[in-house]
N, C-alpha and C. Protein backbone atom coordinates (compact mmCIF):
# COMPACT_ATOMS: atom_id res chain seq x y z
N UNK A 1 -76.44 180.60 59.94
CA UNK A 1 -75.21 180.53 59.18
C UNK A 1 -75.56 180.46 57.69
N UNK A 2 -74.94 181.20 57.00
CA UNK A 2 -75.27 181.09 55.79
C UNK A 2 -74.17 180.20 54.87
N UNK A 3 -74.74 179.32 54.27
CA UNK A 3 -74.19 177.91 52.85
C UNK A 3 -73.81 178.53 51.50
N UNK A 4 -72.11 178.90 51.45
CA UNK A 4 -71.92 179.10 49.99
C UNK A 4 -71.80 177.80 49.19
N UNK A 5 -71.27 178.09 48.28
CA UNK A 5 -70.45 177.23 47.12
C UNK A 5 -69.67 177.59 46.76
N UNK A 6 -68.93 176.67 47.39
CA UNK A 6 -67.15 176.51 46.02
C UNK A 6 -67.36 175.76 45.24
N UNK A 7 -66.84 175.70 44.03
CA UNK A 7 -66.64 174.57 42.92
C UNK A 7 -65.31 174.72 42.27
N UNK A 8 -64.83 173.47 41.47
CA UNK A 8 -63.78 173.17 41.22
C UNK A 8 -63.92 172.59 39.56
N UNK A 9 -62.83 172.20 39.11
CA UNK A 9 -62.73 171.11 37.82
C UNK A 9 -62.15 170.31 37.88
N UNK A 10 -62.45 169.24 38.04
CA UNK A 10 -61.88 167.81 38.66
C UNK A 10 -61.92 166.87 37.09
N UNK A 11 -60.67 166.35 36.92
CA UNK A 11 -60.32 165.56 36.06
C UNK A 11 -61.01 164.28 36.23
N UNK A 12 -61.52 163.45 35.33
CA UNK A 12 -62.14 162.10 35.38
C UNK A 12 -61.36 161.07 36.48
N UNK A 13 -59.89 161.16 36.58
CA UNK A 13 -59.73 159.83 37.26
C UNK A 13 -59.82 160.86 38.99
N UNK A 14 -59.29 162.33 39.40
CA UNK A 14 -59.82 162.65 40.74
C UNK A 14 -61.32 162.61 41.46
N UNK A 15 -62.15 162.74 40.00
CA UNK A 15 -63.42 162.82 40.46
C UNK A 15 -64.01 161.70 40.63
N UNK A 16 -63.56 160.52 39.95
CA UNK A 16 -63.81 159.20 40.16
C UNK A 16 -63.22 158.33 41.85
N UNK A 17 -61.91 158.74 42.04
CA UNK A 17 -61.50 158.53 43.14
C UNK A 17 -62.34 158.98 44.29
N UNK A 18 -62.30 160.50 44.29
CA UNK A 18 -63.45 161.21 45.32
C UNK A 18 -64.44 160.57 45.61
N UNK A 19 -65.34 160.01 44.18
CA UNK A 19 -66.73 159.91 44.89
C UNK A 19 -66.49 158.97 45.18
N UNK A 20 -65.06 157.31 45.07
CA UNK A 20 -64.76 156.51 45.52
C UNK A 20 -64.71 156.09 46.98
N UNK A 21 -64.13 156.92 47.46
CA UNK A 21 -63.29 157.42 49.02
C UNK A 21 -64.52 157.38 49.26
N UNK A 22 -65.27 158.50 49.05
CA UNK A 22 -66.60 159.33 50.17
C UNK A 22 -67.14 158.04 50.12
N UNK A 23 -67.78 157.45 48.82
CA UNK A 23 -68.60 155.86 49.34
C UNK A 23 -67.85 155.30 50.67
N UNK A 24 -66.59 154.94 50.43
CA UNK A 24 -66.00 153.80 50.88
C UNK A 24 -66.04 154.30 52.95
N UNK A 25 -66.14 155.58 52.79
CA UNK A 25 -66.10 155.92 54.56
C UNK A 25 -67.36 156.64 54.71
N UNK A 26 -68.60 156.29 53.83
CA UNK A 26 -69.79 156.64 54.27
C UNK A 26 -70.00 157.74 54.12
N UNK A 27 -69.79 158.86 53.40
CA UNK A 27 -69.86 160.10 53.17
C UNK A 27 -70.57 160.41 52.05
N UNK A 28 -70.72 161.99 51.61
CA UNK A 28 -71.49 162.08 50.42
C UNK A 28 -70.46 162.81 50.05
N UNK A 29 -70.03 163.15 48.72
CA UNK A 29 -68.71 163.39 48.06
C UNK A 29 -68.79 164.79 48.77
N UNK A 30 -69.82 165.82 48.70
CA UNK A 30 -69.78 167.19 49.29
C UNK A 30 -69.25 167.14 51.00
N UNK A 31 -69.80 166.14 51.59
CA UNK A 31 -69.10 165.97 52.75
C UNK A 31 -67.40 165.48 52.48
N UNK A 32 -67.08 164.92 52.02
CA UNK A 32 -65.78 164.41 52.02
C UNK A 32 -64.49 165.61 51.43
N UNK A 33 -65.39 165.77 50.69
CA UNK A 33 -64.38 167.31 49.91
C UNK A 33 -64.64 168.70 51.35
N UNK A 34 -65.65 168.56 52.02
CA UNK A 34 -65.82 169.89 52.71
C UNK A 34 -64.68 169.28 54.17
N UNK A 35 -64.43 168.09 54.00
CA UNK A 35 -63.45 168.02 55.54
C UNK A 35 -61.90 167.77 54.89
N UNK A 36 -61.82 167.79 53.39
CA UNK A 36 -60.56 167.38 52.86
C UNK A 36 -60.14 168.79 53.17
N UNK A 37 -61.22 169.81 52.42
CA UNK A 37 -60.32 171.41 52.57
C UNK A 37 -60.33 172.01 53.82
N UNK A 38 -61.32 171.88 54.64
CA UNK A 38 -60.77 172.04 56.08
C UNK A 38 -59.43 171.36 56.76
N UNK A 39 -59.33 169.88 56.50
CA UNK A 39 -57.95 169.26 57.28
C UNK A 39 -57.22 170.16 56.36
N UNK A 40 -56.92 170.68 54.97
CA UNK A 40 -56.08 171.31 54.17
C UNK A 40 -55.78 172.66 54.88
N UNK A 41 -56.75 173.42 55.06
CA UNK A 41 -57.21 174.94 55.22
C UNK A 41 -56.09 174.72 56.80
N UNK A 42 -56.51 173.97 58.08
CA UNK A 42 -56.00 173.75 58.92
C UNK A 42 -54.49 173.59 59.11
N UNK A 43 -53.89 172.47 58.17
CA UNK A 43 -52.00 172.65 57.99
C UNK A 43 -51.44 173.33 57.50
N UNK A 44 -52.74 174.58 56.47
CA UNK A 44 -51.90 175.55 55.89
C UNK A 44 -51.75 176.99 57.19
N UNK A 45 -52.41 176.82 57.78
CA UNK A 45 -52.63 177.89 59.16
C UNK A 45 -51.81 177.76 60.00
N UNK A 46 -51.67 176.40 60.00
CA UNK A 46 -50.47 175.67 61.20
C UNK A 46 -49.42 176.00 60.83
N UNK A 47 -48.91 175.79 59.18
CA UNK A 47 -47.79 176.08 59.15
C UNK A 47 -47.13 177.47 58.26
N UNK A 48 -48.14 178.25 58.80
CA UNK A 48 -48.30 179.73 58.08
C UNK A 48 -47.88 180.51 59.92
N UNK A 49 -48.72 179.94 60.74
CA UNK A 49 -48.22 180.19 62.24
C UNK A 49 -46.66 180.14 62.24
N UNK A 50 -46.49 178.58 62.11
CA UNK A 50 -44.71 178.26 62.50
C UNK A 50 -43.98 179.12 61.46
N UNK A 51 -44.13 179.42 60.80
CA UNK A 51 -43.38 180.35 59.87
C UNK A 51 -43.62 181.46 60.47
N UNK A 52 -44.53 181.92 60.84
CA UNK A 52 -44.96 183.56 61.28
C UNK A 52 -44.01 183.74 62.79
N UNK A 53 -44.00 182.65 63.82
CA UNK A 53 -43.49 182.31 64.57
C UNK A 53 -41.96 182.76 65.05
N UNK A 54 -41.48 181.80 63.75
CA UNK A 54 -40.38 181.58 63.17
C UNK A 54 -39.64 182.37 63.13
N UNK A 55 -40.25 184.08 62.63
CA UNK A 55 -39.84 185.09 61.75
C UNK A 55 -39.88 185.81 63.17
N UNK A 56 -40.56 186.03 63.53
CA UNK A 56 -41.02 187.16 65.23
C UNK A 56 -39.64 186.75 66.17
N UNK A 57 -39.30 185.60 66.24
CA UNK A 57 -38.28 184.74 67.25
C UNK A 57 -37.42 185.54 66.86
N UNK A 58 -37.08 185.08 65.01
CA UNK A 58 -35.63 185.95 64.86
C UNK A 58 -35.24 187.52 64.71
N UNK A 59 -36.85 187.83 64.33
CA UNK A 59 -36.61 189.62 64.97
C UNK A 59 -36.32 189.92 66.45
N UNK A 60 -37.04 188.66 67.48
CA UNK A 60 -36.87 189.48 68.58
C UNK A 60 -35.19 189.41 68.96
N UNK A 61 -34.88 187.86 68.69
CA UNK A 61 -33.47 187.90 68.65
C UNK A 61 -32.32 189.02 68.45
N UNK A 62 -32.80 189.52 67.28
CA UNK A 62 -32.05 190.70 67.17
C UNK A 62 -32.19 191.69 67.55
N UNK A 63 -33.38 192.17 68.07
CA UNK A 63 -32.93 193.24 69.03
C UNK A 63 -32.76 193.60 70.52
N UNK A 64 -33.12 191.99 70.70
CA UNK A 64 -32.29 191.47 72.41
C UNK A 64 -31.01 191.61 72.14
N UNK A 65 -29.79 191.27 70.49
CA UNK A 65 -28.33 191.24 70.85
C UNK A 65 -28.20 192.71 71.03
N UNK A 66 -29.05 193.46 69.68
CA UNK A 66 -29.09 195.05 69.55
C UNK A 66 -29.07 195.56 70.77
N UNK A 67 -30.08 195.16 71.78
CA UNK A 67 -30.10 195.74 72.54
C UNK A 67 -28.59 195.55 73.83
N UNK A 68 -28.35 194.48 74.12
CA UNK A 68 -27.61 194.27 74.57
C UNK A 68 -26.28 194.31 74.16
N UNK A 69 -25.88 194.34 73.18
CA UNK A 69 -24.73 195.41 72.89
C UNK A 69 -25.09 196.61 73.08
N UNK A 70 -25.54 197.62 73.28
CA UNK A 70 -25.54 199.32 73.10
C UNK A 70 -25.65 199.39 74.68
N UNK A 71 -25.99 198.19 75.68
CA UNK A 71 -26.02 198.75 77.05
C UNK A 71 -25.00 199.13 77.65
N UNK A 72 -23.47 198.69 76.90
CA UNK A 72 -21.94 199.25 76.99
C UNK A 72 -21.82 200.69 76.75
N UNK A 73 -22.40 200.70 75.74
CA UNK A 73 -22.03 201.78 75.23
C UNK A 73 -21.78 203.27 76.44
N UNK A 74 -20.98 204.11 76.22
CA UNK A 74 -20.93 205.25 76.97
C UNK A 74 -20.56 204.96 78.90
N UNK A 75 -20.44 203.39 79.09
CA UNK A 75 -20.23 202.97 80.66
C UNK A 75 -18.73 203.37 81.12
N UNK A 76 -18.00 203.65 80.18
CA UNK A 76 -16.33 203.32 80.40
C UNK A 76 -15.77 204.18 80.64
């Protein structure tokens, strides 16, 4: 597997907090930031799904009524 790098610009009081946190639950700040943007990366997927979801439901919706109106059509 190959190890990139991301980097960022972190203001004095976030970057102070960060390496705060990572001490405080045993981490090394690169570990703590690499599972912050994964749990991040993860609810944005989740709720990029339910939206994607969301959108498919109400297309199919419509062309189950579409469809089911036009099955009249021409019966009478």
């Amino acid at each position: 597997m190959q190890i990139n790098t991301l980097s960022f610009r972190a203001d004095e009081q976030l970057f102070e907090q960060t390496r705060a946190l990572a001490n405080a639950t045993g981490l090394k700040s690169s570990d703590y930031m690499r599972d912050a943007v994964r749990e991040k990366n993860e609810r944005v997927t989740a709720q990029r799904i339910a939206m994607l979801s969301k959108e498919l439901a109400t297309d199919h919706l419509n062309f189950n009524e579409a469809i089911e109106s036009s099955l009249a059509d021409g019966l009478e």
